[in-house]
N, C-alpha and C. Protein backbone atom coordinates (compact mmCIF):
# COMPACT_ATOMS: atom_id res chain seq x y z
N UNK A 1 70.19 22.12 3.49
CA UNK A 1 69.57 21.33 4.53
C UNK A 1 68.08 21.22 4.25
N UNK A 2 67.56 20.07 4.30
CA UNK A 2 66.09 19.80 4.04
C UNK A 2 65.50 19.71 5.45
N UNK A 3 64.41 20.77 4.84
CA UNK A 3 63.46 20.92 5.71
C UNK A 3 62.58 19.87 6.08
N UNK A 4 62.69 19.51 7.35
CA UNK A 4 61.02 18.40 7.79
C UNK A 4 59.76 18.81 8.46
N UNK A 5 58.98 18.82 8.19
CA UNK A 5 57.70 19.50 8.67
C UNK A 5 57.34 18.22 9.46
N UNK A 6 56.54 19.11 10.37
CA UNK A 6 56.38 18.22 12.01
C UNK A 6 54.67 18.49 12.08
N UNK A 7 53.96 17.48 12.11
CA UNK A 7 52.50 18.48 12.98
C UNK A 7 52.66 18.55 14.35
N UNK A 8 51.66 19.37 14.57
CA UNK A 8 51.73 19.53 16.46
C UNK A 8 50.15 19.45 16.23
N UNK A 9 50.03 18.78 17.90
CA UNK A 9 48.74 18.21 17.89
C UNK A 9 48.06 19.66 18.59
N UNK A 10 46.99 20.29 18.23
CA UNK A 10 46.31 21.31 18.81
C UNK A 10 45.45 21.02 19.32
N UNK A 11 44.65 21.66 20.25
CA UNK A 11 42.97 21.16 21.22
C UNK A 11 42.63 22.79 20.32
N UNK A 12 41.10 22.45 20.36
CA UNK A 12 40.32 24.01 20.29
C UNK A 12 39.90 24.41 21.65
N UNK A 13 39.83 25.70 21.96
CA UNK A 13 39.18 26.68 22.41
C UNK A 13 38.03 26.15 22.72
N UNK A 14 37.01 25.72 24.12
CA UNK A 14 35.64 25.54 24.11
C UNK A 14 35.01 26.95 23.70
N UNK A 15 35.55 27.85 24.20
CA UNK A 15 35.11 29.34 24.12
C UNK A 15 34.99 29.58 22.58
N UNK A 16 36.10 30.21 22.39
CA UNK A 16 36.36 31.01 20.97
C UNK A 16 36.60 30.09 20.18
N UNK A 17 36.96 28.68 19.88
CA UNK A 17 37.19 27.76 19.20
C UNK A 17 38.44 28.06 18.34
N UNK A 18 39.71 29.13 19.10
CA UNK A 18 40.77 29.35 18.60
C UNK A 18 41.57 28.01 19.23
N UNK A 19 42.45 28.17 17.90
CA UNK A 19 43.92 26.46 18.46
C UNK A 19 44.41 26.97 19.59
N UNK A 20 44.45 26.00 20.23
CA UNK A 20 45.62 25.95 21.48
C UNK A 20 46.98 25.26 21.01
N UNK A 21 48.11 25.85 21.15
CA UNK A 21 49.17 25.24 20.74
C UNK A 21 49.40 24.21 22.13
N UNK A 22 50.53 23.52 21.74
CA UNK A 22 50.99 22.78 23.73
C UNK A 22 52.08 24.16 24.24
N UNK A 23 51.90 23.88 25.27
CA UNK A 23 52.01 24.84 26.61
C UNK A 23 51.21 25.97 26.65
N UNK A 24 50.42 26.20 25.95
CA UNK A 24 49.48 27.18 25.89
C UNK A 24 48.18 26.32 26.33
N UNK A 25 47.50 27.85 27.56
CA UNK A 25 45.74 27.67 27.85
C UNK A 25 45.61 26.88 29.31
N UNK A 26 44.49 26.73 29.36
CA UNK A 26 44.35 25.98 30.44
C UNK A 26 43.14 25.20 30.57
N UNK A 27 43.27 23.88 31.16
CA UNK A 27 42.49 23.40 31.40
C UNK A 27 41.32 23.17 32.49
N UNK A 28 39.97 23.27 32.58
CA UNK A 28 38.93 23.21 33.39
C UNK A 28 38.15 22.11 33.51
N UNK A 29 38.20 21.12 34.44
CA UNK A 29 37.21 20.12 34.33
C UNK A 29 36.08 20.78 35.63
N UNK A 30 34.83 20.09 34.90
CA UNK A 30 33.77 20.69 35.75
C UNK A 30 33.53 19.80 36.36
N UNK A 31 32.28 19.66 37.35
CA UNK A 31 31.54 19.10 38.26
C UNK A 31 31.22 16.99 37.51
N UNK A 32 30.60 17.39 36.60
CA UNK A 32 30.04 16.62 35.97
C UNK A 32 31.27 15.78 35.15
N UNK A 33 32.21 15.72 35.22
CA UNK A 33 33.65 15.49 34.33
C UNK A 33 33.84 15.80 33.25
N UNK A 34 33.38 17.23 32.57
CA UNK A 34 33.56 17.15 31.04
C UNK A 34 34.98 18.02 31.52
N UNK A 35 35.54 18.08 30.26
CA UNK A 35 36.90 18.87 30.24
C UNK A 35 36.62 19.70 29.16
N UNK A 36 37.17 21.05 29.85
CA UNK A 36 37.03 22.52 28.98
C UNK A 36 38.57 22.76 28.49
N UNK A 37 38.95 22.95 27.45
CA UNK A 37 40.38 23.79 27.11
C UNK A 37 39.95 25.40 26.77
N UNK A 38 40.52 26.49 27.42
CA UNK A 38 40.48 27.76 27.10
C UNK A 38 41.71 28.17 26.92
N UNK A 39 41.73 29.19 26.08
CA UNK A 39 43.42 29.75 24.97
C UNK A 39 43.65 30.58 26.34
N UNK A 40 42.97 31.16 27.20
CA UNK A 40 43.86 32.11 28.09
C UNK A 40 42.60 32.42 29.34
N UNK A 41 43.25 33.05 30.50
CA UNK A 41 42.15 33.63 31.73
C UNK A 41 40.97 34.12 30.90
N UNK A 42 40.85 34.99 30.14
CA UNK A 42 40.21 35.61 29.66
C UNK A 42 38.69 34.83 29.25
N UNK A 43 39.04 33.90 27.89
CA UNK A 43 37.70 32.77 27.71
C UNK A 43 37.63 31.69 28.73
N UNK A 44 38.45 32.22 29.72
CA UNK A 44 38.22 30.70 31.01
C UNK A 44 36.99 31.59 32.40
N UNK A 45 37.36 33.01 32.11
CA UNK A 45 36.42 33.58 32.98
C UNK A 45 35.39 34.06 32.22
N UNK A 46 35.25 33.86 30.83
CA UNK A 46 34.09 34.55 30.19
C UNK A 46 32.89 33.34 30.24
N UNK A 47 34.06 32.24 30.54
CA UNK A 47 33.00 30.89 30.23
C UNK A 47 32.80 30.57 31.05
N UNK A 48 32.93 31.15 32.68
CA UNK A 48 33.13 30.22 33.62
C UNK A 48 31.37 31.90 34.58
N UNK A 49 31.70 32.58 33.56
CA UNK A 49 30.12 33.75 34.02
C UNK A 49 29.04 33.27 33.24
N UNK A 50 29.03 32.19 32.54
CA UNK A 50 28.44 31.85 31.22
C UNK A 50 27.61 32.59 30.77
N UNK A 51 28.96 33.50 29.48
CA UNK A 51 28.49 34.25 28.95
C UNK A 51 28.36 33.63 27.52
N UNK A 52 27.45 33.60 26.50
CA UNK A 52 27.59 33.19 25.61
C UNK A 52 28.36 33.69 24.30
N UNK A 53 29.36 32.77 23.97
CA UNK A 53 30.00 33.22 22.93
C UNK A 53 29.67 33.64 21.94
N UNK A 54 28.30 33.23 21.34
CA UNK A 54 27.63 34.11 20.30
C UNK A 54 27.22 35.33 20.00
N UNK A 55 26.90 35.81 21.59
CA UNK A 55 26.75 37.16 21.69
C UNK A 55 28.24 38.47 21.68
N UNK A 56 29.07 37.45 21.36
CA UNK A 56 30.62 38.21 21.21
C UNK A 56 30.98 37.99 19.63
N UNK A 57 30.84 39.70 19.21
CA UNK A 57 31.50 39.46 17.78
C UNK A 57 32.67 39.01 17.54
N UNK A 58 33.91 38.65 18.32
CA UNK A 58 34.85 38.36 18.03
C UNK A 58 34.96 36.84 17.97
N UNK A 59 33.99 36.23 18.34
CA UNK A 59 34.31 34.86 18.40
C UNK A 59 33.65 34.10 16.87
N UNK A 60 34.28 32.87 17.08
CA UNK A 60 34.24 32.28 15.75
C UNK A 60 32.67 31.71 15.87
N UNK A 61 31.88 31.25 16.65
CA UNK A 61 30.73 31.08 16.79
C UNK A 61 29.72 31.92 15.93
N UNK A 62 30.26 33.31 16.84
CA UNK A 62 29.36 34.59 16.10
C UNK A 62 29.83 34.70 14.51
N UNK A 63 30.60 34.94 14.51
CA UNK A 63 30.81 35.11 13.23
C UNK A 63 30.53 33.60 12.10
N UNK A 64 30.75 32.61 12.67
CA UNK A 64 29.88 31.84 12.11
C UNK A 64 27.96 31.91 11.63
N UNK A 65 27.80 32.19 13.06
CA UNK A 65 26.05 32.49 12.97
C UNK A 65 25.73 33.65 11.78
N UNK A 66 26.57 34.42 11.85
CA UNK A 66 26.28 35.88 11.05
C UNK A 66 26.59 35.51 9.56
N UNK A 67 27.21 34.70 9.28
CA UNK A 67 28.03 34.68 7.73
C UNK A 67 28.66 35.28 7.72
N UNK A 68 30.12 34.98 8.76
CA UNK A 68 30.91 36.17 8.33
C UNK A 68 32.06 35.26 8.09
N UNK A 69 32.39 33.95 8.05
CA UNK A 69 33.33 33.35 7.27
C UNK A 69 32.80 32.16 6.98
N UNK A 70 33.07 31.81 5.71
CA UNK A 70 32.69 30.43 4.85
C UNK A 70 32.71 29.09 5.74
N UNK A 71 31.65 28.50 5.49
CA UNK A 71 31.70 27.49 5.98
C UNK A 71 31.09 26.54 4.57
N UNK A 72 31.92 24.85 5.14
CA UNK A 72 32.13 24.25 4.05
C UNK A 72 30.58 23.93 3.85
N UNK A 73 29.80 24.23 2.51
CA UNK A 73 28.43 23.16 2.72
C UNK A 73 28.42 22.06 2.43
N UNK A 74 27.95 20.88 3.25
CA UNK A 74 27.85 19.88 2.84
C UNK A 74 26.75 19.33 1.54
N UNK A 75 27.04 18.73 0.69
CA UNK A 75 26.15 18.23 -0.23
C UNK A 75 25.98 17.01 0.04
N UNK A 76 24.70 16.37 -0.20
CA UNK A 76 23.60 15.12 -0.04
C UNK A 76 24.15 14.44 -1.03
N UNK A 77 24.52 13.30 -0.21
CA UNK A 77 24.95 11.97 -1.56
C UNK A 77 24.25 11.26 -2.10
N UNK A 78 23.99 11.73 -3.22
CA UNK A 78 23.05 10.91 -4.13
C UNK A 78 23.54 9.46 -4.47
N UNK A 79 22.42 8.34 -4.01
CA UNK A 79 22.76 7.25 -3.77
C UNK A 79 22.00 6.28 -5.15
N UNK A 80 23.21 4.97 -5.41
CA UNK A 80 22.91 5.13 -6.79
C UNK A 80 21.84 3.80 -6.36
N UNK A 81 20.33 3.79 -7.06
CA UNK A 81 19.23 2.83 -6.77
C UNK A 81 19.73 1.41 -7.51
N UNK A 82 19.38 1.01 -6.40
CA UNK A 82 19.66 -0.71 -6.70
C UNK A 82 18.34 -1.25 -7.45
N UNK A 83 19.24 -2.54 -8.61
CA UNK A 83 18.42 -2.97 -9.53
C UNK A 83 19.13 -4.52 -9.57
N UNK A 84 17.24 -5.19 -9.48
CA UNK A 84 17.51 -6.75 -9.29
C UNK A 84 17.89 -7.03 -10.40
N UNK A 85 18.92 -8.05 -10.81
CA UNK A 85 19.45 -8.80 -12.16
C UNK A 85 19.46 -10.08 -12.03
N UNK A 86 18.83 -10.49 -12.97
CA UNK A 86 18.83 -12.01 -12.83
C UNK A 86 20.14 -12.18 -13.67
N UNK A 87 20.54 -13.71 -13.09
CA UNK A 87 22.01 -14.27 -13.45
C UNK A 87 21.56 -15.55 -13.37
N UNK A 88 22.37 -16.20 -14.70
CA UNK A 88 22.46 -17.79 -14.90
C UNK A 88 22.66 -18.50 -13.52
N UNK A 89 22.24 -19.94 -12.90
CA UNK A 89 22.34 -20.58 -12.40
C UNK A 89 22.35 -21.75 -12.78
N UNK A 90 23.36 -22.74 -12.31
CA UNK A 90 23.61 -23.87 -12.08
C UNK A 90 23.14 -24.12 -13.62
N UNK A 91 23.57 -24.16 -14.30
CA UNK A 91 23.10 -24.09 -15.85
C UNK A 91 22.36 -24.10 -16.72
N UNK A 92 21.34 -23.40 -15.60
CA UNK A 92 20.17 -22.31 -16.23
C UNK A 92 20.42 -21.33 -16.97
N UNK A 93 20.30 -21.22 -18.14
CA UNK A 93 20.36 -19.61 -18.24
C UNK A 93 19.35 -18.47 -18.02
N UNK A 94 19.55 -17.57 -18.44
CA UNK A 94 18.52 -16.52 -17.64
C UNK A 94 17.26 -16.66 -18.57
N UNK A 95 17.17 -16.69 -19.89
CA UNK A 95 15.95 -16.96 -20.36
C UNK A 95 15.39 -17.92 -20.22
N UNK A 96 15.63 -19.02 -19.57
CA UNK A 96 14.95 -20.28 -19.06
C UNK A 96 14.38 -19.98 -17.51
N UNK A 97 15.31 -19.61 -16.85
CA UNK A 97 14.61 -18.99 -15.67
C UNK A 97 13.37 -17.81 -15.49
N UNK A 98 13.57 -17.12 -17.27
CA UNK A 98 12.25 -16.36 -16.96
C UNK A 98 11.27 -16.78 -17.57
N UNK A 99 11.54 -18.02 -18.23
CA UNK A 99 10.15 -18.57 -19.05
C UNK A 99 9.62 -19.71 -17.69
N UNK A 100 10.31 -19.54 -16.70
CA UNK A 100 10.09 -20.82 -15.55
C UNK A 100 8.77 -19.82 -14.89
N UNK A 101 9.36 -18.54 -14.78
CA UNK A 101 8.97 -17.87 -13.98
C UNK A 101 7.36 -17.36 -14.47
N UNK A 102 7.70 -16.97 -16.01
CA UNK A 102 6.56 -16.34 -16.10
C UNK A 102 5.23 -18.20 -16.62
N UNK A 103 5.56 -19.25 -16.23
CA UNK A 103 4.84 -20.33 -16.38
C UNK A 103 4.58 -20.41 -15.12
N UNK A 104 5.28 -20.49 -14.26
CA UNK A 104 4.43 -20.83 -12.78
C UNK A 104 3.46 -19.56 -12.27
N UNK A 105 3.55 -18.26 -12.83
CA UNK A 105 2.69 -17.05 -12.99
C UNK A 105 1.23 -17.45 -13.46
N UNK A 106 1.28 -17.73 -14.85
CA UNK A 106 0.56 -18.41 -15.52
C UNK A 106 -0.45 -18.96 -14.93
N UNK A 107 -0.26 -20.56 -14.62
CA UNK A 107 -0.66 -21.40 -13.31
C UNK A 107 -1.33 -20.92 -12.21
N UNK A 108 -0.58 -19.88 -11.64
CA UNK A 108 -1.20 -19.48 -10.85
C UNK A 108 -2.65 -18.28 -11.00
N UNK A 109 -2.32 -17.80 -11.94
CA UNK A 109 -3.47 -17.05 -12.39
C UNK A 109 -4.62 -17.46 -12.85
N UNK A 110 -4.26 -18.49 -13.39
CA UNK A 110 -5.05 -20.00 -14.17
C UNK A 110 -5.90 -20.46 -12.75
N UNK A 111 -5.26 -20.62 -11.80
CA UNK A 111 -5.93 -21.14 -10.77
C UNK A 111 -6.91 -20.42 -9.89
N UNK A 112 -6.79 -18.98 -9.83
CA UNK A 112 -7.11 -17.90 -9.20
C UNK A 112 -8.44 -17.58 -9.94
N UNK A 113 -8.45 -17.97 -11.40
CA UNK A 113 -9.84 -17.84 -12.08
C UNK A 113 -10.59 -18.50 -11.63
N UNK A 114 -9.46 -20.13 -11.93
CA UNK A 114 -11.02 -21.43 -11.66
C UNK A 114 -11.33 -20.97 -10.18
N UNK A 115 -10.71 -21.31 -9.18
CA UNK A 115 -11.15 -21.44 -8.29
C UNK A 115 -11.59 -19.97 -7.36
N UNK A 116 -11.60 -18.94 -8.02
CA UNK A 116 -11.83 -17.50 -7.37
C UNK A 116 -11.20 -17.10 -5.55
N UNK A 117 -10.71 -18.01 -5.30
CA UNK A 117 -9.97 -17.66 -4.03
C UNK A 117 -10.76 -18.50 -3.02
N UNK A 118 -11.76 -19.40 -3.17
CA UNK A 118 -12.45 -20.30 -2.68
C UNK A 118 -11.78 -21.23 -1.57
N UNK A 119 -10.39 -21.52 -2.07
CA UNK A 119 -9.48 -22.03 -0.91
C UNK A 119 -9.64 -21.57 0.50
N UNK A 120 -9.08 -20.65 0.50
CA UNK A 120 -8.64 -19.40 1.82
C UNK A 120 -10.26 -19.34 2.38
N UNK A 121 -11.63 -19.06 1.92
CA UNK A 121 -12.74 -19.52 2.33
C UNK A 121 -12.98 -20.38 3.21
N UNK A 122 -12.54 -21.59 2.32
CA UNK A 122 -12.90 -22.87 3.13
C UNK A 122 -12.34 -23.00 4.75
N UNK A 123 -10.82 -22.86 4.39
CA UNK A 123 -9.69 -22.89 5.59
C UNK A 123 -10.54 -22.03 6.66
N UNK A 124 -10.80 -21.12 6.74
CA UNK A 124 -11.27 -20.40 7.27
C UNK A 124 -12.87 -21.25 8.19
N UNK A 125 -13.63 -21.22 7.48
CA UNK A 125 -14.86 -22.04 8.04
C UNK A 125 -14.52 -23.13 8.80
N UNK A 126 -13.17 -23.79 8.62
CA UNK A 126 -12.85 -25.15 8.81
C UNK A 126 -12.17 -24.60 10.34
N UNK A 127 -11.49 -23.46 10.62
CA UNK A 127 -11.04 -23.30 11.87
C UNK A 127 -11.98 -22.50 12.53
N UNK A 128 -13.29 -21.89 12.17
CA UNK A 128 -14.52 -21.59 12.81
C UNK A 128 -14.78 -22.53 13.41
N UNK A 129 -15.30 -23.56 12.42
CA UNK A 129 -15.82 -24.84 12.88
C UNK A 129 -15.25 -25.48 14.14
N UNK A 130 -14.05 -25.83 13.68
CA UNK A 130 -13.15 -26.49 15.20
C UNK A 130 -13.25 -25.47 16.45
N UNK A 131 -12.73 -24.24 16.48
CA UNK A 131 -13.37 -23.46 17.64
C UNK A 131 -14.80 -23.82 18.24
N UNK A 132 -15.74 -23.20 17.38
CA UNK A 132 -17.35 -23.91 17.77
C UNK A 132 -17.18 -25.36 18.35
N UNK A 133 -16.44 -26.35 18.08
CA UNK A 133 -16.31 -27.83 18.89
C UNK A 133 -16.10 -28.37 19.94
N UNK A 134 -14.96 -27.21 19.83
CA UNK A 134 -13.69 -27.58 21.21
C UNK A 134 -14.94 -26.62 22.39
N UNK A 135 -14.72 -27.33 23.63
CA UNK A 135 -15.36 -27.14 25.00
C UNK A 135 -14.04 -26.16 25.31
N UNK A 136 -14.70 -24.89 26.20
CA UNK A 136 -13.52 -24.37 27.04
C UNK A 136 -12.57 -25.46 27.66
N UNK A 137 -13.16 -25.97 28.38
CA UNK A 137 -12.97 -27.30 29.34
C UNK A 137 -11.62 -28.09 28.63
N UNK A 138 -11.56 -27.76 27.44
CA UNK A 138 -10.45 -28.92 26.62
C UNK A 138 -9.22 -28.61 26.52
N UNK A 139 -9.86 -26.56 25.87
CA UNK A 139 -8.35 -25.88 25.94
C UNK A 139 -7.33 -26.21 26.70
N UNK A 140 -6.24 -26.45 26.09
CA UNK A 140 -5.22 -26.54 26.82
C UNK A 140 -4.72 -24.60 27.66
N UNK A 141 -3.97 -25.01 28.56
CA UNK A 141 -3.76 -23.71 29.32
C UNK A 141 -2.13 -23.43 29.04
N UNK A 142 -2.23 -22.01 28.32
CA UNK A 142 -0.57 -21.77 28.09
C UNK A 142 -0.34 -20.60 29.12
N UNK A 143 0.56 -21.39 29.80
CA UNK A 143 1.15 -20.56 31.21
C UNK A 143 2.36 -19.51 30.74
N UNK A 144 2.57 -19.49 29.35
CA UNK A 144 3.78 -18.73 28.86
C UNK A 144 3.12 -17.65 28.23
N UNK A 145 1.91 -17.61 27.85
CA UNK A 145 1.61 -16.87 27.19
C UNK A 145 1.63 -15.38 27.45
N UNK A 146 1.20 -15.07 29.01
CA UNK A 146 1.23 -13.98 29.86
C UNK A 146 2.83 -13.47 29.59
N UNK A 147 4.00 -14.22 29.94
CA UNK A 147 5.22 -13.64 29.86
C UNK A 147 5.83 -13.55 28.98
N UNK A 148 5.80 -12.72 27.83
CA UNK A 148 6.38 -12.11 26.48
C UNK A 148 7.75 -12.03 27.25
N UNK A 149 8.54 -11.99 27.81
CA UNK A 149 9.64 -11.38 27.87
C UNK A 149 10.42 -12.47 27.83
N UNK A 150 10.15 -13.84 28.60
CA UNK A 150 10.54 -14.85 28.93
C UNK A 150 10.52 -15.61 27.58
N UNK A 151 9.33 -15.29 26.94
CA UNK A 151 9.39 -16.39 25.75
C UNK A 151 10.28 -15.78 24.84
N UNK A 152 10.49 -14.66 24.34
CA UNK A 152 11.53 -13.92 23.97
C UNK A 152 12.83 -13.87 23.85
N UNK A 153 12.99 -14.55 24.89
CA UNK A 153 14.53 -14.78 25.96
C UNK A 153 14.76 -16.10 25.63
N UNK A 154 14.14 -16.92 25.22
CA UNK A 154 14.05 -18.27 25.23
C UNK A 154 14.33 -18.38 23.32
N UNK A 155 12.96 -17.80 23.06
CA UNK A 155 13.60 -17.80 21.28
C UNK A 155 14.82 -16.96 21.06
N UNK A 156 15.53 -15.83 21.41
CA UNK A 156 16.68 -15.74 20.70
C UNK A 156 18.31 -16.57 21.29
N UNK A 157 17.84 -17.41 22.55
CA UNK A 157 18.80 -18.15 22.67
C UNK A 157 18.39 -19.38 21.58
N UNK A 158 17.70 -19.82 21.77
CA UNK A 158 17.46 -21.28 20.56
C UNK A 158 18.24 -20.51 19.50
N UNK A 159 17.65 -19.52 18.91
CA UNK A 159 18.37 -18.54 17.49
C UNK A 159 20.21 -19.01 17.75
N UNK A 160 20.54 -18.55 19.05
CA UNK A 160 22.00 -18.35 19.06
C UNK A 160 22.63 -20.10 19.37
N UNK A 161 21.74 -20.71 19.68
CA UNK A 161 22.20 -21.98 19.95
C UNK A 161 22.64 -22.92 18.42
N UNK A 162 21.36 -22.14 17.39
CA UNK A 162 21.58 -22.52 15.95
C UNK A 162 22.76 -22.30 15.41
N UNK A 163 23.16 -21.05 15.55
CA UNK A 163 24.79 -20.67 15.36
C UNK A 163 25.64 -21.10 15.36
């Protein structure tokens, strides 16, 4: 006759963190609704004087705290670092895409000489300037500006409306 092995579903012990088989222990719900399982009267009144289980050598707690039975250590998963790869496109190949790349580099460095960053200067003076122009009197008045929460509320529905 072949044997079939069955599991049985066990609860732990809040106390001693020993298995409870079924029909064994009892259950305690407290005030607050958590539910306690204890293996017998015994960790149902030790827990119910709250006494702490750590301070009892017999419990698996304590003897946890102490090193007195193995516990599994976990090891840190070394995670493997991601690296950008360029890949052919649309029938590019990849050395054309990096001679694209390192030419518009180029260019731009080329430009950064002549013109020493003189751009971003100008822009700048140019929206000084317009400030200095404009009369209080002209500003327009943004009545939204005060309520961050509202405008907020407003951009991530547009966002979800895009969807």
């Amino acid at each position: 006759m072949a044997s079939i092995k069955t599991t049985v579903k066990t609860e732990a012990c809040s106390f001693s963190e020993y298995r409870i088989y079924p029909g064994r222990g009892q259950k305690y719900i407290a005030k607050d609704g958590k539910v306690y399982f204890y293996l017998s009267s015994k960790f149902a009144s030790l827990a119910l004087q709250k006494k702490k289980a750590a301070k009892l050598r017999w419990t698996q707690t304590w003897r946890r705290n102490n090193k007195k039975t193995k516990v599994e250590a976990t090891q840190r998963r070394r995670y493997k670092k991601t690296i950008k790869v360029q890949k052919a496109v649309c029938g590019l190949s990849v050395e054309d895409i990096r001679n694209r790349k390192a030419y518009v580099q180029s260019i731009e460095a080329k430009n950064k000489a002549r013109f020493g960053g003189k751009e971003k200067e100008d822009k700048k003076k140019g929206k000084e300037d317009k400030k200095k122009n404009v009369a209080p009197a002209q500003q327009k008045k943004d009545f939204t500006k005060g309520n961050k929460i509202l405008n907020l509320a407003k951009s991530k529905m547009h966002k979800m409306m895009k969807k």
